[in-house]
Structure formats: structure tokens, C-alpha cells
Protein backbone atom coordinates (compact mmCIF):
# COMPACT_ATOMS: atom_id res chain seq x y z
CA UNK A 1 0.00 0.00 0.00
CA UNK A 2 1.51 3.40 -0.73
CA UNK A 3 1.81 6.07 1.54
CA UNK A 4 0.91 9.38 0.85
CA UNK A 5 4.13 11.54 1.22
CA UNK A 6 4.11 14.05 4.61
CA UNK A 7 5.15 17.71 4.60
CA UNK A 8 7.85 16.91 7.73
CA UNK A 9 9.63 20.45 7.27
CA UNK A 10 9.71 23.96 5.34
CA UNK A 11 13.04 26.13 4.89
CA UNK A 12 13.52 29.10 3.22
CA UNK A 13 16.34 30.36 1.30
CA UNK A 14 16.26 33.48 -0.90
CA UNK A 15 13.74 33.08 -2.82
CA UNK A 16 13.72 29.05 -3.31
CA UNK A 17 11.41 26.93 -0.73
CA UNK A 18 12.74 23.60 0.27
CA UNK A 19 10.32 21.24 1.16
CA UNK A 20 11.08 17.86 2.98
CA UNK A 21 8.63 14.82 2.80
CA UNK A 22 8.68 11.28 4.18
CA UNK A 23 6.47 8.63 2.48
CA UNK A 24 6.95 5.03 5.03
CA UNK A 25 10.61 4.67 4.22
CA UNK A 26 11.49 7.06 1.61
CA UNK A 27 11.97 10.79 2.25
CA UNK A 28 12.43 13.50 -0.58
CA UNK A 29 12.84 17.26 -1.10
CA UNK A 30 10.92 19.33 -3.55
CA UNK A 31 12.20 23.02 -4.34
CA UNK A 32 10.13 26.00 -5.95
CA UNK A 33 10.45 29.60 -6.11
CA UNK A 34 8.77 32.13 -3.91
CA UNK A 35 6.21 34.40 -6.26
CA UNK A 36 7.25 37.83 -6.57
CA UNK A 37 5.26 41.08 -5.99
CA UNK A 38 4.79 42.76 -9.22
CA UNK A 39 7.74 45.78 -8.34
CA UNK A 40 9.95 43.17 -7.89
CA UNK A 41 9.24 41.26 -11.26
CA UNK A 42 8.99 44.77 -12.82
CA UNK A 43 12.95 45.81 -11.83
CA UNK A 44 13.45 42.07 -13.05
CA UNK A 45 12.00 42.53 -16.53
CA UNK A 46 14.02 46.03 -16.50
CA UNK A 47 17.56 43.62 -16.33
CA UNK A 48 16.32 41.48 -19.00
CA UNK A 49 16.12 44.10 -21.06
CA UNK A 50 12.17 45.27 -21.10
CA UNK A 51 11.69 48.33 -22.21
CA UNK A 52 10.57 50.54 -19.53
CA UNK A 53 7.55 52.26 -21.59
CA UNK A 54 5.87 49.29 -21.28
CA UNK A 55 6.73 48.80 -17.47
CA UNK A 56 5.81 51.55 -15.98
CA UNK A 57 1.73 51.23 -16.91
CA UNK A 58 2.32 47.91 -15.10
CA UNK A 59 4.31 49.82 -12.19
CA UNK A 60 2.33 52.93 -12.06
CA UNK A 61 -1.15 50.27 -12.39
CA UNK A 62 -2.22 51.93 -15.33
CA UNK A 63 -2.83 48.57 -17.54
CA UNK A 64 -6.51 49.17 -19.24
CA UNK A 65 -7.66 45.42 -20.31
CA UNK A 66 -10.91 48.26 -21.96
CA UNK A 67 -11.21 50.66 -23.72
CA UNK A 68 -14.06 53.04 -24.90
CA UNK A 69 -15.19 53.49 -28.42
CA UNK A 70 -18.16 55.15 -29.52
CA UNK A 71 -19.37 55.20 -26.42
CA UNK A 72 -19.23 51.48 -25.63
CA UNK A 73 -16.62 49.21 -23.54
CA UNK A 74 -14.43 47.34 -25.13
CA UNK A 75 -12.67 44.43 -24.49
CA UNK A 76 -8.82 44.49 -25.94
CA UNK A 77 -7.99 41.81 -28.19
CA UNK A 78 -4.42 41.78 -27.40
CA UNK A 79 -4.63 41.56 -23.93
CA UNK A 80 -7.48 38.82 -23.72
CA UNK A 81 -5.00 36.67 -26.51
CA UNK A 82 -1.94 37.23 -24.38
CA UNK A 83 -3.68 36.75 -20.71
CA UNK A 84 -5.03 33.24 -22.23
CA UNK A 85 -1.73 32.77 -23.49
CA UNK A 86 -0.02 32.95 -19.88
CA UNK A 87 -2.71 31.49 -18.29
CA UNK A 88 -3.82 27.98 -20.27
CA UNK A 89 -1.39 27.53 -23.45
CA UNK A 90 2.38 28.48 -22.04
CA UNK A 91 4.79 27.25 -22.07
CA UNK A 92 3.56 26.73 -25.97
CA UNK A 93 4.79 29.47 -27.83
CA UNK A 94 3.33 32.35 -28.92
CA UNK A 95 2.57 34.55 -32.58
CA UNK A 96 0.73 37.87 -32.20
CA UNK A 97 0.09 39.03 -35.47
CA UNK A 98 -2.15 42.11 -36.06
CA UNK A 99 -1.67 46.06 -37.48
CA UNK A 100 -0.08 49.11 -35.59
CA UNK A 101 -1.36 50.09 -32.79
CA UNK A 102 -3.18 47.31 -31.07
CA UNK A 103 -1.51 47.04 -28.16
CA UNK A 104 0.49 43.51 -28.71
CA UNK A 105 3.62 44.89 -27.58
CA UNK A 106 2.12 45.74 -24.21
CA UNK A 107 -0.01 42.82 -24.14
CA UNK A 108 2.83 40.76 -24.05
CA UNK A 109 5.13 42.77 -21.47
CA UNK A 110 1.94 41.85 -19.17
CA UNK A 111 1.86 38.24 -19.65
CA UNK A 112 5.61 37.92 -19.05
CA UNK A 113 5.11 39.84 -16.13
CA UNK A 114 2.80 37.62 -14.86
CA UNK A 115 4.98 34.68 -15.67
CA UNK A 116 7.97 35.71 -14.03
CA UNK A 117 5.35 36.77 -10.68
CA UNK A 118 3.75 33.10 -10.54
CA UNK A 119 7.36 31.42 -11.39
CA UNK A 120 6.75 29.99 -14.45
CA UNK A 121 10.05 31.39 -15.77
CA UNK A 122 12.83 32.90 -14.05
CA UNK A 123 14.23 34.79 -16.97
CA UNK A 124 14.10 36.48 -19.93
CA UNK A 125 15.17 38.19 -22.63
CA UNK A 126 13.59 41.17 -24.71
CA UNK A 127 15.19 42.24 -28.50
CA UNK A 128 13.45 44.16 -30.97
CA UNK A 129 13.64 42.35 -33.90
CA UNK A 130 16.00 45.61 -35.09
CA UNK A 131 18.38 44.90 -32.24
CA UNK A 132 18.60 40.75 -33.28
CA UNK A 133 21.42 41.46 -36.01
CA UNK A 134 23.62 43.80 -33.11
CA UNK A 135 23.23 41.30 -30.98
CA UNK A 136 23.91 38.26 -32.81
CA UNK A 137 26.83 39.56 -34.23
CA UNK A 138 28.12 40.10 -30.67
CA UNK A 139 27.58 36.58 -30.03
CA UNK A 140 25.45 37.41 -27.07
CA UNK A 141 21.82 35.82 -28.63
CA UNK A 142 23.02 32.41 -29.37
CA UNK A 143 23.72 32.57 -25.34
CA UNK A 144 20.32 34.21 -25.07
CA UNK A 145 18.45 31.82 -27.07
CA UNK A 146 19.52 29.06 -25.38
CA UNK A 147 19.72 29.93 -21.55
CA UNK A 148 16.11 32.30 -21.21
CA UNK A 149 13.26 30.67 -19.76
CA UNK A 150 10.95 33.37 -22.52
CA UNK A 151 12.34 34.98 -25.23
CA UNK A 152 10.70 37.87 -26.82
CA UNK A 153 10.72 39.08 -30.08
CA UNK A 154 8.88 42.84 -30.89
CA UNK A 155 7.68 43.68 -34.19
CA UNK A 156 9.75 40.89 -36.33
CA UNK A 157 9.22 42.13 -39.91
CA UNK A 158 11.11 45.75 -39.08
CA UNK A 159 14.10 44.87 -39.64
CA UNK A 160 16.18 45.17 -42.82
CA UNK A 161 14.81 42.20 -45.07
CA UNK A 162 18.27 40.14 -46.04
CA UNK A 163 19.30 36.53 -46.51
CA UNK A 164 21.25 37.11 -43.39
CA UNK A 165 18.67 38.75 -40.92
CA UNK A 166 16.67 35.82 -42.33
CA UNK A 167 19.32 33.39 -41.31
CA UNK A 168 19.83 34.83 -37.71
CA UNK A 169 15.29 34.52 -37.51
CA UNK A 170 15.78 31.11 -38.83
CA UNK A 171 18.52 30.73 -36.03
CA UNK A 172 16.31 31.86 -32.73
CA UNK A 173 13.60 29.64 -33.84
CA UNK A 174 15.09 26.51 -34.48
CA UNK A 175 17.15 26.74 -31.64
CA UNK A 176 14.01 27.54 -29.30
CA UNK A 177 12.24 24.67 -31.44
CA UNK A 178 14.92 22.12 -30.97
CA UNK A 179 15.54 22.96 -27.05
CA UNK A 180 11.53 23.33 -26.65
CA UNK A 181 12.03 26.93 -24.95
CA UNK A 182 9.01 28.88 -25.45
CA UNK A 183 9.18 32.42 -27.77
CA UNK A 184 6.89 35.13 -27.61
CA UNK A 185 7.00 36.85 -31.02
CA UNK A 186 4.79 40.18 -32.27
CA UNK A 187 4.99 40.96 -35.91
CA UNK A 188 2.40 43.44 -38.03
CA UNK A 189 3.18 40.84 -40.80
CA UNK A 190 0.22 38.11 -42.39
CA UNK A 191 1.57 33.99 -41.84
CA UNK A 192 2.34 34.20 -46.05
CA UNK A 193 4.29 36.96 -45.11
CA UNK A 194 6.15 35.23 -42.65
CA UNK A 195 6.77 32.60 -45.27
CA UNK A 196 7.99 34.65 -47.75
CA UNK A 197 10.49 37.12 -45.72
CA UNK A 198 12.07 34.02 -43.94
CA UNK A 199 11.65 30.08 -45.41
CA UNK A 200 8.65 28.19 -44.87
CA UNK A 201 10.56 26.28 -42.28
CA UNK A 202 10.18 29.17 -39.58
CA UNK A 203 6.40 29.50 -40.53
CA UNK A 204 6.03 25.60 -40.00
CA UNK A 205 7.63 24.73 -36.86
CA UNK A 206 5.77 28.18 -35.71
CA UNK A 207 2.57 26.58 -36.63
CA UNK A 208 3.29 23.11 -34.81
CA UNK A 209 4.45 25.28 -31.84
CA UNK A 210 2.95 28.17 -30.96
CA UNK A 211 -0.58 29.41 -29.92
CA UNK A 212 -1.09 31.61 -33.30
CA UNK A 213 -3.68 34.31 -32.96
CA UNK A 214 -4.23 37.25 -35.16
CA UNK A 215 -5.72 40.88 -33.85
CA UNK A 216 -9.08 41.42 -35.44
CA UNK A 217 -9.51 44.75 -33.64
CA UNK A 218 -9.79 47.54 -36.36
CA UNK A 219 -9.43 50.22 -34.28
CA UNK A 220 -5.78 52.43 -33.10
CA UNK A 221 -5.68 52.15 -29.46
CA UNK A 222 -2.45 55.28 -30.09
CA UNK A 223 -4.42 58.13 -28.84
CA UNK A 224 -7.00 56.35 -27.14
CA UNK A 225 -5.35 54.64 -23.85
């Protein structure tokens, strides 16, 4: 007959909880991470390289999940695709596709916010996908790509369409694939598009993946929040 394992003991160290069981004969130690208030996951996401524009609304408590238009409340797309995200599909990956001005950026900054709070990742990394090409060339993305817990990608599609900033795309992705790391990509670019700028490998393996949603929304929220 088995025995259902005992709490015997509790110790805390930093931020990491050690808990020791007994179950008859056997004892064992399980080991999680404290959650973190949202200031501390906020100066967190500041090292990892968030941009702060998008931290402080979550700092200051100024995240709007509605917004009004024509005199009705309305729910925002981005947010409700990113908050399911977080909540029910990670660590899948995740494609936010949609026009300027929807919010996605934001959107996303929240639901790695709320990751790193609840200790579903410990780290991350933020590049927009201008900065990929600096930073591969540095070397320090291939690190990146392989040691975050969430890498994000903003606005993939800006940068300067080449074979080689096509290469270094190709590069995050199968690496993430292969190592079954989750990416959080934005882009203002259609899947065919994705397709075509890059191989239909990236599209593919971004298909089997990720959770792939598209912003309907076909309103600015620039101006409005």
C-alpha cells in the first residue's frame, strides 16, 4: 500500500522553498520559487532588457484590459490573446500578429510579467527584432536563445529584409524549437508573409508550436489609452 508523502519540514532560502517529505521509508525534497510582488518582477524585466515604456503602466497600475469606443466598452484583443496565453497555453509558444497600434507589444510585457510573478520562468530576454542582427553579431543571442526561460521578439518584420537577418530569424527559432524553450513573437506581418520574408521552415515549426492568434480589432488604441 503506498503512503501518501508528509510535509515533515519547510526552509527558506532566498527566494527558493525547500520542502522535505517522508512517504513510510522514503523521504524526498521538492524546491520551488517564492512568487514575486509585481515591483519586484517589474525591476526584473528592467535587467532582462524590457523596455521601460511598457513597465511603468504595469508599475504605475495603469494597464486598461478596456477601452471606450463610440461610447461602448471594449474588451482588448491583445490583452485577452496574451492573458489566455499565460494562463492555459504556455509554455507553448506564442505569434501575435495584427496592425499598428493594437496594443500587442504591451499585451505581451503583461503576460511575461505575470509569468515571471507566478514562477513559471525565471528569466528572460527582450530584443526588438531591429536589435537581433547587433546582438547576434556580438555573439550574445546564441547565449540568449539558449539559456532564457521566454524569449521575446517585438515587431519581427522591421528589420532590414536580407538573406542574413533571415538566417539569424531562422537561427532563434530553431534553436528555441529544438531545445523546446518557449518564444513570444509580435509581428504586423500576415503567416504568407512570414513565409515569404524568412523560409517556410520558420512558418512551420511556428505553426506546430505556438498558440497563433491574429488581432481582429480595427481600431488604433495610439491616442485612445
Amino acid at each position: 500500500m503506498n503512503t501518501a508523502p508528509k510535509l515533515v519540514n519547510r526552509l527558506v532560502s532566498g527566494d527558493i522553498v525547500y520542502e522535505f517529505y517522508e512517504a513510510g521509508k522514503r523521504s524526498f525534497v521538492k524546491t520551488r520559487l517564492l512568487p514575486l510582488k509585481t515591483p519586484q518582477a517589474v525591476e526584473k524585466l528592467k535587467g532582462f532588457g524590457f523596455p521601460e515604456k511598457y513597465l511603468l503602466p504595469i508599475e504605475q497600475k495603469r494597464i486598461k484590459r478596456t477601452v471606450t469606443v463610440n461610447g461602448s466598452e471594449v474588451e482588448i484583443e491583445s490583452y485577452q490573446i496574451a492573458k489566455k496565453w499565460a494562463k492555459e497555453k504556455f509554455p507553448m509558444s506564442l505569434l501575435l500578429l495584427g496592425s499598428v497600434g493594437t496594443g500587442k507589444t504591451q499585451a505581451v510585457v503583461v503576460a511575461a510579467c505575470h509569468l515571471l510573478r507566478v514562477r513559471k520562468i525565471s528569466s528572460a530576454k527582450f530584443y526588438s527584432a531591429m536589435e537581433l542582427r547587433t546582438a547576434f553579431d556580438r555573439g550574445e543571442l546564441q547565449q540568449e536563445i539558449k539559456e532564457a526561460d521566454l524569449l521575446v521578439i517585438d515587431d519581427l518584420g522591421r528589420e532590414y529584409k536580407s538573406d542574413y537577418n533571415a538566417y539569424i530569424v531562422e537561427t532563434v527559432i530553431t534553436t528555441r524549437y529544438d531545445l523546446q524553450k518557449p518564444v513570444c513573437i509580435t509581428a504586423n506581418l500576415t503567416f504568407e508573409d512570414i513565409a515569404r520574408r524568412y523560409t517556410p521552415r520558420v512558418l512551420d515549426r511556428l505553426k506546430e508550436w505556438a498558440y497563433r492568434k491574429v488581432v481582429k480589432q480595427n481600431f488604433s488604441l495610439r491616442g485612445i489609452l
